[in-house]
N, C-alpha and C. Protein backbone atom coordinates (compact mmCIF):
# COMPACT_ATOMS: atom_id res chain seq x y z
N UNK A 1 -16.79 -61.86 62.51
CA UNK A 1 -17.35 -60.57 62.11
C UNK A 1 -16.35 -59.45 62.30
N UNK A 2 -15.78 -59.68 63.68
CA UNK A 2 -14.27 -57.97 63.54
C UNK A 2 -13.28 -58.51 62.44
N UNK A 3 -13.35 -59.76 62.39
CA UNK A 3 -12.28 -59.67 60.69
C UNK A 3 -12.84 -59.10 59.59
N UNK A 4 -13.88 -59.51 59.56
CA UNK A 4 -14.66 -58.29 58.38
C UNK A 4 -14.36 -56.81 58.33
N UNK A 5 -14.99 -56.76 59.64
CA UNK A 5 -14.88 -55.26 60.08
C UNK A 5 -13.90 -54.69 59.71
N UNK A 6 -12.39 -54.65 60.17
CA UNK A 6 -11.71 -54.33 60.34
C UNK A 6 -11.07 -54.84 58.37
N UNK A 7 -11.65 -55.73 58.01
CA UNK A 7 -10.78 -55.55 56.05
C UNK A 7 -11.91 -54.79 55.63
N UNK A 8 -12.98 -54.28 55.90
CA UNK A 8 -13.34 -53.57 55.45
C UNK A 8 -13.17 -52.06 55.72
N UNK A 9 -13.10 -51.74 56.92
CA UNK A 9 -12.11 -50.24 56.96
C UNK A 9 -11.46 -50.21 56.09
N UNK A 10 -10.17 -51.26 56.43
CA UNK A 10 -8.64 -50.85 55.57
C UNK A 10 -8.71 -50.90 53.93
N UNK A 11 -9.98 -52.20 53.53
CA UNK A 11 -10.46 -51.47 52.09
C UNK A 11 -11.15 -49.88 51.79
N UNK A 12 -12.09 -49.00 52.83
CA UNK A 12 -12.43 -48.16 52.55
C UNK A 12 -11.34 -46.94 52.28
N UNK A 13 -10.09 -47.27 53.08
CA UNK A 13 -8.85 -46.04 53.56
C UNK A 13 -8.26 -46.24 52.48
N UNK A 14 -8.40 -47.73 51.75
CA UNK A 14 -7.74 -47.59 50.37
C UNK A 14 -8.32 -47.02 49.17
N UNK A 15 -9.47 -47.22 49.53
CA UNK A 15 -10.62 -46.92 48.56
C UNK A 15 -10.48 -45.18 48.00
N UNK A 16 -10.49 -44.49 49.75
CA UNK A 16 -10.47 -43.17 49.45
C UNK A 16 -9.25 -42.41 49.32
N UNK A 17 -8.03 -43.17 49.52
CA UNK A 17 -6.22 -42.92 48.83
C UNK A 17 -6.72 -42.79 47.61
N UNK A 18 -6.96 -43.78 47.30
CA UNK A 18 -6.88 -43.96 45.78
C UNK A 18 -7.74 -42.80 44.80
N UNK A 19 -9.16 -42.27 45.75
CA UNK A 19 -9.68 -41.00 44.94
C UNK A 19 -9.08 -39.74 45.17
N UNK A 20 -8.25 -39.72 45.80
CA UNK A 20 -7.51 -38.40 46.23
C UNK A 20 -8.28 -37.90 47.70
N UNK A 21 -9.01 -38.49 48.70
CA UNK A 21 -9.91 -38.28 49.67
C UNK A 21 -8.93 -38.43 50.81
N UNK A 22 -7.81 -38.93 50.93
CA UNK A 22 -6.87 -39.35 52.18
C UNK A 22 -5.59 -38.89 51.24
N UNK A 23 -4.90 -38.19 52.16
CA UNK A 23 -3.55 -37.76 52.31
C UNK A 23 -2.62 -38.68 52.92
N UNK A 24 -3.00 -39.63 53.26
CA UNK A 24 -1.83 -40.27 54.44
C UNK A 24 -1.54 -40.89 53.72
N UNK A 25 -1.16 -41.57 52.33
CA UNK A 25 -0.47 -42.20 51.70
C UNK A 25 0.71 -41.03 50.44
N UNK A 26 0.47 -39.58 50.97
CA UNK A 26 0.71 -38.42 50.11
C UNK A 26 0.48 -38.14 48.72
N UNK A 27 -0.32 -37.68 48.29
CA UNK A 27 -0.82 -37.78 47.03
C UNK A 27 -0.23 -36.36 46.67
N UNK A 28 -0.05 -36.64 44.83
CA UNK A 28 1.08 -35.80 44.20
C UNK A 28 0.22 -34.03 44.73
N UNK A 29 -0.86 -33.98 44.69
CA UNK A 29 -1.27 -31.88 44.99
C UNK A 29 -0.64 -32.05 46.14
N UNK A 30 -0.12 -33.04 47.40
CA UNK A 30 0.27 -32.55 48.56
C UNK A 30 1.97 -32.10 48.89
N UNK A 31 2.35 -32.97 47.89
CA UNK A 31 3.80 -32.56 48.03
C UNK A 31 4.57 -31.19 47.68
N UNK A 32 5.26 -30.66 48.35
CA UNK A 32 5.59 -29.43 47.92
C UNK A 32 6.66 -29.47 46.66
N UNK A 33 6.08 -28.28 45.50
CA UNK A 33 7.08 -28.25 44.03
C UNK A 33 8.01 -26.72 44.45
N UNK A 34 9.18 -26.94 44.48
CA UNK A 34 9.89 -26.34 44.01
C UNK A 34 10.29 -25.42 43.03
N UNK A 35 9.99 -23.81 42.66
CA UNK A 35 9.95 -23.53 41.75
C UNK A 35 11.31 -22.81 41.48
N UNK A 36 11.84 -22.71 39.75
CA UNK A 36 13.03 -22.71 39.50
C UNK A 36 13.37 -21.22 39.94
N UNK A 37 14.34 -21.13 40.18
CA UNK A 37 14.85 -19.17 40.64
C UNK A 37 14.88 -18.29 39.40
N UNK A 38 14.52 -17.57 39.71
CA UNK A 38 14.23 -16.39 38.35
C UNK A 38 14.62 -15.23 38.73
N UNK A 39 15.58 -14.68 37.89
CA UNK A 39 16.62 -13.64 37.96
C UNK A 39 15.74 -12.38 37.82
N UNK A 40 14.97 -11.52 38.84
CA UNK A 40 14.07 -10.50 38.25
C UNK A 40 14.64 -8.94 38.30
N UNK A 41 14.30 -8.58 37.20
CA UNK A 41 14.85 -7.32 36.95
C UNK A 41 16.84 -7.11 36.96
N UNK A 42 16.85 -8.14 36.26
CA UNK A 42 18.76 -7.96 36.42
C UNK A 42 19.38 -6.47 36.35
N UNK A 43 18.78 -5.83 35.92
CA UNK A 43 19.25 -4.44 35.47
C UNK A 43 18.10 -3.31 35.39
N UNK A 44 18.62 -1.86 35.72
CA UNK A 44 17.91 -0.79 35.68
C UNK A 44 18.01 0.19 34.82
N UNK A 45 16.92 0.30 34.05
CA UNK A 45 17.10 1.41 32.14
C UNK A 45 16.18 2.54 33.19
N UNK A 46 16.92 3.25 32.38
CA UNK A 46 15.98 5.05 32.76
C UNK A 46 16.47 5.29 31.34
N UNK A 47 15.23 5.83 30.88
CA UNK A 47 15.41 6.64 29.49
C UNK A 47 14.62 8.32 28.94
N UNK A 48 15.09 8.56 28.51
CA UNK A 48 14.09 9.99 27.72
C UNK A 48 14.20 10.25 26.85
N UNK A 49 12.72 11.30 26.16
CA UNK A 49 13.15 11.21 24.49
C UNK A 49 14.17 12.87 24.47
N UNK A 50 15.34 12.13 23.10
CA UNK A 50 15.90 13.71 23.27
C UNK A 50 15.91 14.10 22.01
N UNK A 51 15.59 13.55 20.86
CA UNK A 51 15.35 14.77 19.51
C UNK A 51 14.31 14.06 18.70
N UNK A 52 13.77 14.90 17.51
CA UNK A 52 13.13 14.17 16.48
C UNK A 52 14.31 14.04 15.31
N UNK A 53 14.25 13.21 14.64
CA UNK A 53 14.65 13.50 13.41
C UNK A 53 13.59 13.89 11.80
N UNK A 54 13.86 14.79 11.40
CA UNK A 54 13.25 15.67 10.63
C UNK A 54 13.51 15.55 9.25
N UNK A 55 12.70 14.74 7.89
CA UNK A 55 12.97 14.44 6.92
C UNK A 55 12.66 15.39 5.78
N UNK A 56 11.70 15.73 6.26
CA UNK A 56 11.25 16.62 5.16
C UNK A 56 11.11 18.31 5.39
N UNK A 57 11.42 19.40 4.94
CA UNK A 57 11.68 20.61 5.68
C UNK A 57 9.80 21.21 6.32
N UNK A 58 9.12 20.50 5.98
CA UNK A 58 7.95 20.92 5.89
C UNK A 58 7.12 20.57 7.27
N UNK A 59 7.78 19.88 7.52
CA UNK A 59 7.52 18.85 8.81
C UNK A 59 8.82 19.41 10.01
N UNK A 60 8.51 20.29 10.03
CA UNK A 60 10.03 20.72 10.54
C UNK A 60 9.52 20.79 12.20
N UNK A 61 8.23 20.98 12.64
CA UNK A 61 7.80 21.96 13.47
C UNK A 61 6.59 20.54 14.00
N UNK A 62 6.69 19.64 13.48
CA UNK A 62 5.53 18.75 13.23
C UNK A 62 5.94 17.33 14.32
N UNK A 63 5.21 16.35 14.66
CA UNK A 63 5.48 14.63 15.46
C UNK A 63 6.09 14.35 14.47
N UNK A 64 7.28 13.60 14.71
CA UNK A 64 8.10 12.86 14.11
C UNK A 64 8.08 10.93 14.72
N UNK A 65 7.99 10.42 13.21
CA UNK A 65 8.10 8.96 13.46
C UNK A 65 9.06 8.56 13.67
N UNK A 66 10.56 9.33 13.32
CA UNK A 66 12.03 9.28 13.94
C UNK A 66 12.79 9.85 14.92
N UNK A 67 12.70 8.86 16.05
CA UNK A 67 13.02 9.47 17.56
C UNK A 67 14.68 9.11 17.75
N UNK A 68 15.00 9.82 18.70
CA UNK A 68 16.15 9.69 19.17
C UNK A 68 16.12 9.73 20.73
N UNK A 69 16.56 8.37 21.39
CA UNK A 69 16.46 8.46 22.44
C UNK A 69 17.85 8.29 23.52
N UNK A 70 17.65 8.90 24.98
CA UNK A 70 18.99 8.75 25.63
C UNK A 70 18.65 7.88 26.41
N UNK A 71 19.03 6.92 26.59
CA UNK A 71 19.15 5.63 27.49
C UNK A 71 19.82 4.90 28.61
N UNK A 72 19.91 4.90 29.89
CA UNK A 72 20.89 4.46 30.62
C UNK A 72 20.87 3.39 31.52
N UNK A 73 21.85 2.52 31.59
CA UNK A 73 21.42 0.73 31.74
C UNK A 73 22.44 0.92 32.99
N UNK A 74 22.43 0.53 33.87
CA UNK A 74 23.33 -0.14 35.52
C UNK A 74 22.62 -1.27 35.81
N UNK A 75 23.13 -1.81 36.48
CA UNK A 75 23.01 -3.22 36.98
C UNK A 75 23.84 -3.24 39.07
N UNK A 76 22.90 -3.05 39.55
CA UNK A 76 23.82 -3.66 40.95
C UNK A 76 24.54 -5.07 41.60
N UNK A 77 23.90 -5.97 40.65
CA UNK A 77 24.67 -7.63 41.12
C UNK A 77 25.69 -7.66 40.38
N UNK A 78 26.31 -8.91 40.58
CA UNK A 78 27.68 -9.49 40.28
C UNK A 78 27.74 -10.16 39.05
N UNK A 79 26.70 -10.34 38.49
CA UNK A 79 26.71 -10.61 37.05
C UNK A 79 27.15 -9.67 35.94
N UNK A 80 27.60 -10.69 34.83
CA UNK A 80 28.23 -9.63 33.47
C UNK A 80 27.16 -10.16 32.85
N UNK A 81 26.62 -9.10 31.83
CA UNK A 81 25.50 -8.86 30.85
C UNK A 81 26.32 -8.25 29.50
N UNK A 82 26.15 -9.04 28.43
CA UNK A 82 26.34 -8.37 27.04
C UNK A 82 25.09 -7.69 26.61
N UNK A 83 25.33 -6.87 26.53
CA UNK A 83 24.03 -5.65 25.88
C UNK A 83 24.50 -5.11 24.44
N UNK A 84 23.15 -5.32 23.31
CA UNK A 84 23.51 -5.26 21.83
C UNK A 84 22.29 -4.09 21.87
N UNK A 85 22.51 -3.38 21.16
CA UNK A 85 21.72 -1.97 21.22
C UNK A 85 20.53 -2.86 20.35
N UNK A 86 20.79 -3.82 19.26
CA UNK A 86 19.84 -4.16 18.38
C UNK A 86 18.57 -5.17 18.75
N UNK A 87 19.16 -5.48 20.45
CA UNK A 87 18.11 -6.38 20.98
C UNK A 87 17.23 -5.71 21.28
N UNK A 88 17.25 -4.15 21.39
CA UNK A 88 16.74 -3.34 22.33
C UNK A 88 15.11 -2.99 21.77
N UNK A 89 13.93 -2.93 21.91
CA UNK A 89 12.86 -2.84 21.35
C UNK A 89 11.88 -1.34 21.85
N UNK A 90 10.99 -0.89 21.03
CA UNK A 90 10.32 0.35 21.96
C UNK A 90 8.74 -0.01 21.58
N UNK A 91 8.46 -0.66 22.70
CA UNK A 91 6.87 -1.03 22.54
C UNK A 91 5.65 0.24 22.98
N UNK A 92 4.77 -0.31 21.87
CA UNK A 92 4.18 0.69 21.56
C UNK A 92 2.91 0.47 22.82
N UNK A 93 2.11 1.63 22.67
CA UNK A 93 0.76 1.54 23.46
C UNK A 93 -0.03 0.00 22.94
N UNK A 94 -0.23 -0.15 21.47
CA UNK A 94 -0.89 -1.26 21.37
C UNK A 94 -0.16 -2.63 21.49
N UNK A 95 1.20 -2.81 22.15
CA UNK A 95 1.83 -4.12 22.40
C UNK A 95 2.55 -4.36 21.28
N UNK A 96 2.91 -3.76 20.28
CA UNK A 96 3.74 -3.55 19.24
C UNK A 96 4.96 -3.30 19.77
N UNK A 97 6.02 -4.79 19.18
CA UNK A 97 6.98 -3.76 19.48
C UNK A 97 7.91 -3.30 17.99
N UNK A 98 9.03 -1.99 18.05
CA UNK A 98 9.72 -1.65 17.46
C UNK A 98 11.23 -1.94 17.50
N UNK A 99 11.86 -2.61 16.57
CA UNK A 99 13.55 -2.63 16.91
C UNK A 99 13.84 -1.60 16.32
N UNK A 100 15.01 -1.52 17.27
CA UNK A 100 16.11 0.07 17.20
C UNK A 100 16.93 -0.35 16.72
N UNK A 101 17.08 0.58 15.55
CA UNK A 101 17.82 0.46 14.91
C UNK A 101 19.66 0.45 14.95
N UNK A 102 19.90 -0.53 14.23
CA UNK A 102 21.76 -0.39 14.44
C UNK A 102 22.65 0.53 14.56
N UNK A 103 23.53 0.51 15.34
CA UNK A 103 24.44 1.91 15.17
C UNK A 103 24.97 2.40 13.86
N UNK A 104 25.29 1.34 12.78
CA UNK A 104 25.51 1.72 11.68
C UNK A 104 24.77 2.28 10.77
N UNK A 105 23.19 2.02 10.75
CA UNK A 105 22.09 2.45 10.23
C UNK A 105 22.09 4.01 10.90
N UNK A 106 21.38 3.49 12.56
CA UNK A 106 21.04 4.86 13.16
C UNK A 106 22.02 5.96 12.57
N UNK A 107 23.61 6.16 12.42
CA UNK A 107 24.30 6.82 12.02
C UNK A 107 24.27 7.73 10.93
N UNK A 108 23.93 6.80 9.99
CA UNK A 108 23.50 7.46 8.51
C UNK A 108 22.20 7.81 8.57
N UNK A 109 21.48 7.90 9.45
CA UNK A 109 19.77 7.96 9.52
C UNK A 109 20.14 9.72 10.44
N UNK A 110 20.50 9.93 10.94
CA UNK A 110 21.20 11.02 11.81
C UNK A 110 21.60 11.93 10.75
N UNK A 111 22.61 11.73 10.08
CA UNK A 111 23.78 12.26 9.59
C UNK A 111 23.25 13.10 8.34
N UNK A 112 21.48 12.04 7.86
CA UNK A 112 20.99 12.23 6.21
C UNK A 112 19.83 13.18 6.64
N UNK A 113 19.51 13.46 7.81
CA UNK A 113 18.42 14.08 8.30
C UNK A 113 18.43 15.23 8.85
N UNK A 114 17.89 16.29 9.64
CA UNK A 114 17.65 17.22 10.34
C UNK A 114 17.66 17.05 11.49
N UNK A 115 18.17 17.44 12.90
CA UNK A 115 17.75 17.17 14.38
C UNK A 115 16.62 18.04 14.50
N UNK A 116 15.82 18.06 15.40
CA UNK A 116 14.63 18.79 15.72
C UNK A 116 14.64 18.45 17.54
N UNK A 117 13.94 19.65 18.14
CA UNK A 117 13.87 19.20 19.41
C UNK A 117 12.79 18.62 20.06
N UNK A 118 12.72 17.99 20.58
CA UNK A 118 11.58 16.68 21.11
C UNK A 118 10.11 17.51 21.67
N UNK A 119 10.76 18.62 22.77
CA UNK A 119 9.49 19.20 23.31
C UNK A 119 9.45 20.49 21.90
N UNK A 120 7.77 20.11 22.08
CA UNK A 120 7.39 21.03 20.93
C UNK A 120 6.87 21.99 20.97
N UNK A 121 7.03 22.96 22.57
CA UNK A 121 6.37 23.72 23.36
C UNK A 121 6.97 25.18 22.75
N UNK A 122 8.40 24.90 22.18
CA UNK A 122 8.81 26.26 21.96
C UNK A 122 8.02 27.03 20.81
N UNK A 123 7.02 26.68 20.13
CA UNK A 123 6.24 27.01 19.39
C UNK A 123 5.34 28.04 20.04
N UNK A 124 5.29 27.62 21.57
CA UNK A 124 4.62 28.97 21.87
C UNK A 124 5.08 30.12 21.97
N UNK A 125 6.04 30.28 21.80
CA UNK A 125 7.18 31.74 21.67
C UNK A 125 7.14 32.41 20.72
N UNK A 126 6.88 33.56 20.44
CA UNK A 126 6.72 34.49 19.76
C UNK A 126 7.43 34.44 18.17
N UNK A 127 8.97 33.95 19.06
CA UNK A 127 10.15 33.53 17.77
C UNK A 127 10.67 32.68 18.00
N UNK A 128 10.70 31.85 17.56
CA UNK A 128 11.70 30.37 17.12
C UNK A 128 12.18 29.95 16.08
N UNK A 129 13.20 29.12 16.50
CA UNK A 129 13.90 28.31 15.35
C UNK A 129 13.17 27.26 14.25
N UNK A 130 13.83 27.24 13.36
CA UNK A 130 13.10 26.13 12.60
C UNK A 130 13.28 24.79 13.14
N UNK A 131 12.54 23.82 13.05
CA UNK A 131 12.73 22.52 14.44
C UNK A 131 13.15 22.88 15.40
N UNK A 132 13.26 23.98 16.39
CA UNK A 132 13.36 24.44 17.58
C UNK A 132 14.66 23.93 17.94
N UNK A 133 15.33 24.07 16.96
CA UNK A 133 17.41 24.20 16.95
C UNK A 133 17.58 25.21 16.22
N UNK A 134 18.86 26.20 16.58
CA UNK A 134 19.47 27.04 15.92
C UNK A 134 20.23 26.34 14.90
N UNK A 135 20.60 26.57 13.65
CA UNK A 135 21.44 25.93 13.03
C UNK A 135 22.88 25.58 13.98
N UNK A 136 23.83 26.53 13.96
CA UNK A 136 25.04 26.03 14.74
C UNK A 136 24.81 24.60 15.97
N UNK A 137 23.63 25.09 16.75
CA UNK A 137 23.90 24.27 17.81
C UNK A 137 23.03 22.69 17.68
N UNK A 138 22.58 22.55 16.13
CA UNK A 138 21.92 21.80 15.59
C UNK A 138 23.00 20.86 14.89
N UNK A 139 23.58 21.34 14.47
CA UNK A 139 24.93 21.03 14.16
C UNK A 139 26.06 20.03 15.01
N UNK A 140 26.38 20.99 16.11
CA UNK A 140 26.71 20.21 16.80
C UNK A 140 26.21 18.86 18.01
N UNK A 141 24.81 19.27 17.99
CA UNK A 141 24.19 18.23 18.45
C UNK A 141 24.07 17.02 17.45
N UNK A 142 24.11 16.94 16.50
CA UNK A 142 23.87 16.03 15.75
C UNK A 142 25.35 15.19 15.42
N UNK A 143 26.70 15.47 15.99
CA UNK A 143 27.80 15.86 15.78
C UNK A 143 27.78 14.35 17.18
N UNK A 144 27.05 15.31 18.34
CA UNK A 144 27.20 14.42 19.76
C UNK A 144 26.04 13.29 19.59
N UNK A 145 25.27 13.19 18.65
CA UNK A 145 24.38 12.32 19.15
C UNK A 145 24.54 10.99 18.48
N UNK A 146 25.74 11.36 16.68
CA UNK A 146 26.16 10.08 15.98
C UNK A 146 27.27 9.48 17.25
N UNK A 147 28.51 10.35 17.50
CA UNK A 147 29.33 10.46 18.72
C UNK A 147 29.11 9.23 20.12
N UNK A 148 27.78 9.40 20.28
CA UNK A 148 27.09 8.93 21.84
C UNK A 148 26.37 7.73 21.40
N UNK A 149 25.99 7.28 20.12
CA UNK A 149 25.24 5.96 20.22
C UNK A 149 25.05 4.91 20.83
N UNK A 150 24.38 4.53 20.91
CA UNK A 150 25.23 2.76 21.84
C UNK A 150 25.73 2.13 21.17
N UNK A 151 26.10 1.41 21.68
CA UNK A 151 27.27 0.08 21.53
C UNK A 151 27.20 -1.19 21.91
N UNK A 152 27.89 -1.81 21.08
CA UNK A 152 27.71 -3.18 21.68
C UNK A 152 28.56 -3.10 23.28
N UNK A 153 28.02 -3.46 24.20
CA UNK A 153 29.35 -3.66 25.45
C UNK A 153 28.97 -4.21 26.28
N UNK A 154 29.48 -4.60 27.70
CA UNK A 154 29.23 -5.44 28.27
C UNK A 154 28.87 -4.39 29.74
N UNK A 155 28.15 -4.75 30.39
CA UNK A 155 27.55 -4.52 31.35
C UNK A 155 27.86 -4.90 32.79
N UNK A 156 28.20 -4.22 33.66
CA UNK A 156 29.08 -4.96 34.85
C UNK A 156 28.19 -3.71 36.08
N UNK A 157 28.63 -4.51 37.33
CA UNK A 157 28.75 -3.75 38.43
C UNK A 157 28.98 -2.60 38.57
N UNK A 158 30.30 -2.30 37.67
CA UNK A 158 31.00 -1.34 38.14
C UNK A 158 31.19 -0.48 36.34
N UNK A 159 29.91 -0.87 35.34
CA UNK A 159 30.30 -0.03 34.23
C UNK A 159 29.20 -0.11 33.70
N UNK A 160 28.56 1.52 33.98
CA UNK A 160 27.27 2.05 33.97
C UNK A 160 27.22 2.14 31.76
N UNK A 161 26.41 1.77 31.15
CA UNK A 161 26.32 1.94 29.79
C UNK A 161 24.77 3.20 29.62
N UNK A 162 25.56 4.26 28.67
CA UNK A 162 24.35 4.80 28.59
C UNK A 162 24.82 5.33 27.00
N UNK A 163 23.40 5.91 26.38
CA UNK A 163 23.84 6.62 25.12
C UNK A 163 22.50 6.32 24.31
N UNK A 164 22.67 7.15 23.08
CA UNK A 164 21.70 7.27 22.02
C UNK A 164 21.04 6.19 21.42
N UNK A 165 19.58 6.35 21.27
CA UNK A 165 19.04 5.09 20.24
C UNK A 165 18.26 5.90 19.13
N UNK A 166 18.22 5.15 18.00
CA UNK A 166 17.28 5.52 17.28
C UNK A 166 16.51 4.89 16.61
N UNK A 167 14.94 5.21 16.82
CA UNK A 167 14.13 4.10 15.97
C UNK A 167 12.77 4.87 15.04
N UNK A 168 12.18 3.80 14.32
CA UNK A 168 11.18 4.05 13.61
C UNK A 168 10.08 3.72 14.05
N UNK A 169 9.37 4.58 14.87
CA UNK A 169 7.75 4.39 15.04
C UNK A 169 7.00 3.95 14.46
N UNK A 170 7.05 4.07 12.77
CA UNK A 170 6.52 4.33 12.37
C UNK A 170 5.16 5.18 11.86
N UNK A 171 4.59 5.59 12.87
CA UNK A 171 3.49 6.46 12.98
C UNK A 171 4.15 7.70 13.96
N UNK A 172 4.21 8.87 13.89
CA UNK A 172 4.38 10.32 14.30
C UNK A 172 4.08 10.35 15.64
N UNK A 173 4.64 10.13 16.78
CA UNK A 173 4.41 10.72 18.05
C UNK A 173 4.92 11.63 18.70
N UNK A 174 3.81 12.41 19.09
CA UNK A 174 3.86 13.53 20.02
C UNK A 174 4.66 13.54 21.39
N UNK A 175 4.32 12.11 22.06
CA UNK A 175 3.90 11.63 23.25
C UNK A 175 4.53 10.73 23.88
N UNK A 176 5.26 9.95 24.28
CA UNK A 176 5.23 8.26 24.72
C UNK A 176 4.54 8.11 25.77
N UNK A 177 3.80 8.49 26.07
CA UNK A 177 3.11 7.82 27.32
C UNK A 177 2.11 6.47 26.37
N UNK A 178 2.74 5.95 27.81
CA UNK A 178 2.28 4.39 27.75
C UNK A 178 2.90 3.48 26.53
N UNK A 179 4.40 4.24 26.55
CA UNK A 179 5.02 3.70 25.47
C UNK A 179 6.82 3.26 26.39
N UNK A 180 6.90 2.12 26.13
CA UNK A 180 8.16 1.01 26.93
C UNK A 180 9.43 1.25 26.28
N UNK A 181 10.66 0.81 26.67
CA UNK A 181 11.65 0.69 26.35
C UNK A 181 12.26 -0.65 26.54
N UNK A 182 12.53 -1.72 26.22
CA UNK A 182 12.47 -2.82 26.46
C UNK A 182 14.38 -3.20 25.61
N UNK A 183 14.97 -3.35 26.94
CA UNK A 183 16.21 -3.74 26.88
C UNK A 183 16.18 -5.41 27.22
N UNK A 184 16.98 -5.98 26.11
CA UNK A 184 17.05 -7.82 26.23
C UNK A 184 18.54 -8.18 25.83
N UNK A 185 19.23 -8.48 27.06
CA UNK A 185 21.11 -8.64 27.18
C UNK A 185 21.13 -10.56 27.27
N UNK A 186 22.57 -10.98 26.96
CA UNK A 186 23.05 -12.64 27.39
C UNK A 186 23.62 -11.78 28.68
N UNK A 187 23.14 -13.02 29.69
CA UNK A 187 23.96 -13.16 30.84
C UNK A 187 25.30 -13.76 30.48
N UNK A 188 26.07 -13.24 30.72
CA UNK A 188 27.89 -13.84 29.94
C UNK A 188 28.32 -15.10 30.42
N UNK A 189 27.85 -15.68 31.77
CA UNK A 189 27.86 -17.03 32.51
C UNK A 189 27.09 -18.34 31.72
N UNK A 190 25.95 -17.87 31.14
CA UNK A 190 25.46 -19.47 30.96
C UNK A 190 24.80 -18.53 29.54
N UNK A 191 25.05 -17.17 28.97
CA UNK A 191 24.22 -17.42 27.69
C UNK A 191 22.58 -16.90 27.67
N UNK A 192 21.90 -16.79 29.41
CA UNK A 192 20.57 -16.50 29.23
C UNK A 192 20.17 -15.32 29.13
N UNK A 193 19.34 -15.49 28.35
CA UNK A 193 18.34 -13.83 27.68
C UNK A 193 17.96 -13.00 28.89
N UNK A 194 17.57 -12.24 29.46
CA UNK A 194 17.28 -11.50 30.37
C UNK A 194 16.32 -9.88 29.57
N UNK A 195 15.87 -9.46 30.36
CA UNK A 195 15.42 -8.28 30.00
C UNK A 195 14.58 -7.29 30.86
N UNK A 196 14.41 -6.25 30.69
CA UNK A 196 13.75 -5.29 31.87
C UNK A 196 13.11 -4.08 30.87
N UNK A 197 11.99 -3.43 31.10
CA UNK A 197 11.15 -2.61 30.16
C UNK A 197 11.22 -1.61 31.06
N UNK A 198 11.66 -0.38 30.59
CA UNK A 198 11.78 0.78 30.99
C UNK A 198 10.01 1.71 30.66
N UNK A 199 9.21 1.89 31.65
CA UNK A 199 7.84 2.46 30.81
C UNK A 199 8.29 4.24 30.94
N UNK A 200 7.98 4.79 29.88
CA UNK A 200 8.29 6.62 30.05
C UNK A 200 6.53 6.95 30.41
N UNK A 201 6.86 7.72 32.04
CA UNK A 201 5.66 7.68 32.73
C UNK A 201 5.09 9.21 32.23
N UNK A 202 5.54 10.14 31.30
CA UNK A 202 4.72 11.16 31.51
C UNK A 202 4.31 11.62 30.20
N UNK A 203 3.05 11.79 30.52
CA UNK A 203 2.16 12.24 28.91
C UNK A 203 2.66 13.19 28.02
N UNK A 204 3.51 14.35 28.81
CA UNK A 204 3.79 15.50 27.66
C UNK A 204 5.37 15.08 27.24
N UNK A 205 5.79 15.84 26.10
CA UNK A 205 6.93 15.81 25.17
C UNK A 205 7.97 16.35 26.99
N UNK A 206 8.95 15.52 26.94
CA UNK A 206 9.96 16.55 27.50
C UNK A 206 11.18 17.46 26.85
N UNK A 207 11.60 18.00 26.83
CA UNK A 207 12.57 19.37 26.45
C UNK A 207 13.81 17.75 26.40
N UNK A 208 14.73 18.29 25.47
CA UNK A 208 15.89 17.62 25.32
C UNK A 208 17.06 17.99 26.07
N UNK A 209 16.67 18.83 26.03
CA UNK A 209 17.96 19.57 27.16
C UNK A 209 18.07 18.76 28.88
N UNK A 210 16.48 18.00 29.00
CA UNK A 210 16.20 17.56 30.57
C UNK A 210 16.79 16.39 30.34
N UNK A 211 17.82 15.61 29.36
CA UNK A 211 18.57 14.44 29.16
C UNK A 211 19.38 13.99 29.94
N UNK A 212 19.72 13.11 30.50
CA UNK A 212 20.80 12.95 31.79
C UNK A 212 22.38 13.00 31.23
């Protein structure tokens, strides 16, 4: 009878291994998984909006669906990052995103248009400019802003990338709040995509002049 006894335990201990009820033979939920390392936040974008571009003279004073933005990318680790201005995306409130346009495009998109200034506050002033630029200094802003575009370049420790984007909203905003900036570089070592979303946290237009 204890020979029984005792094959029948060691059948029950097998019994309940086998449903996942006993650990002492280690069953796969007990073993610890290893999860792969993930490079977070490789890099830091701060951005703001700094002009409209202005197509039609009528709309001079009006939200523009053609923004111009100033952008600035550092990185503190030891990694090199290729950064293409064209990876660069501006997602919208509804999860839309927008590509920014090429430096060669943005250029002629600049060059064929009007600058206008982003905050649209100077309207409360008695007298203002038309798109809230004087001609001359409209001029030359538009002069610095083909000038400042981004670029294709590479991204280091020690070489801060900043400069102009320009894209198509498509729809007229006032505003970006709750609207992203979404930079996506190759790590120069193995080739991998990386990326970090810049969100612009404040509801009203800011002045172009507050540009870094």
């Amino acid at each position: 009878m204890r020979t029984g006894s005792i094959a029948c335990r060691f059948g029950l201990i097998v019994c309940l291994a086998a449903f996942g009820g006993c650990t002492w033979f280690g069953s796969p939920e007990s073993r610890p998984v290893s999860a792969p390392a993930v490079e977070e936040k490789p890099f830091h974008i701060s951005a703001t909006p700094a002009f409209r571009l202005i197509v039609d003279q009528r709309e001079g004073d009006l939200p523009s669906r053609l923004l111009v933005l100033w952008a600035r990318i550092e990185t503190s680790n030891h990694n090199v990052y290729d950064v293409r201005p064209i990876d660069a995306r501006v997602v919208l409130p509804d999860g839309n995103k927008i590509r920014v346009l090429d430096r060669e495009r943005a250029a002629v998109l600049v060059r064929r248009t009007w600058l206008g200034a982003w905050d649209l506050s100077y309207q409360t002033q008695r007298e203002f400019p038309w798109g809230g630029l004087y001609e001359p200094v409209r001029k030359r802003l538009q002069d610095e802003v083909i000038a400042g575009l981004l670029d294709d370049a590479a991204l280091t420790q020690n070489r801060v990338l900043e400069g102009y984007l320009v894209v198509d909203t498509v729809t007229p905003l006032a505003s970006l709040e709750r609207v992203g900036l979404e930079i996506v570089a190759r790590r120069a070592s193995d080739r991998v995509r990386v990326r970090n979303t810049y969100q612009f946290a404040s509801s009203a237009a800011e002045p172009a002049a507050k540009r870094p």
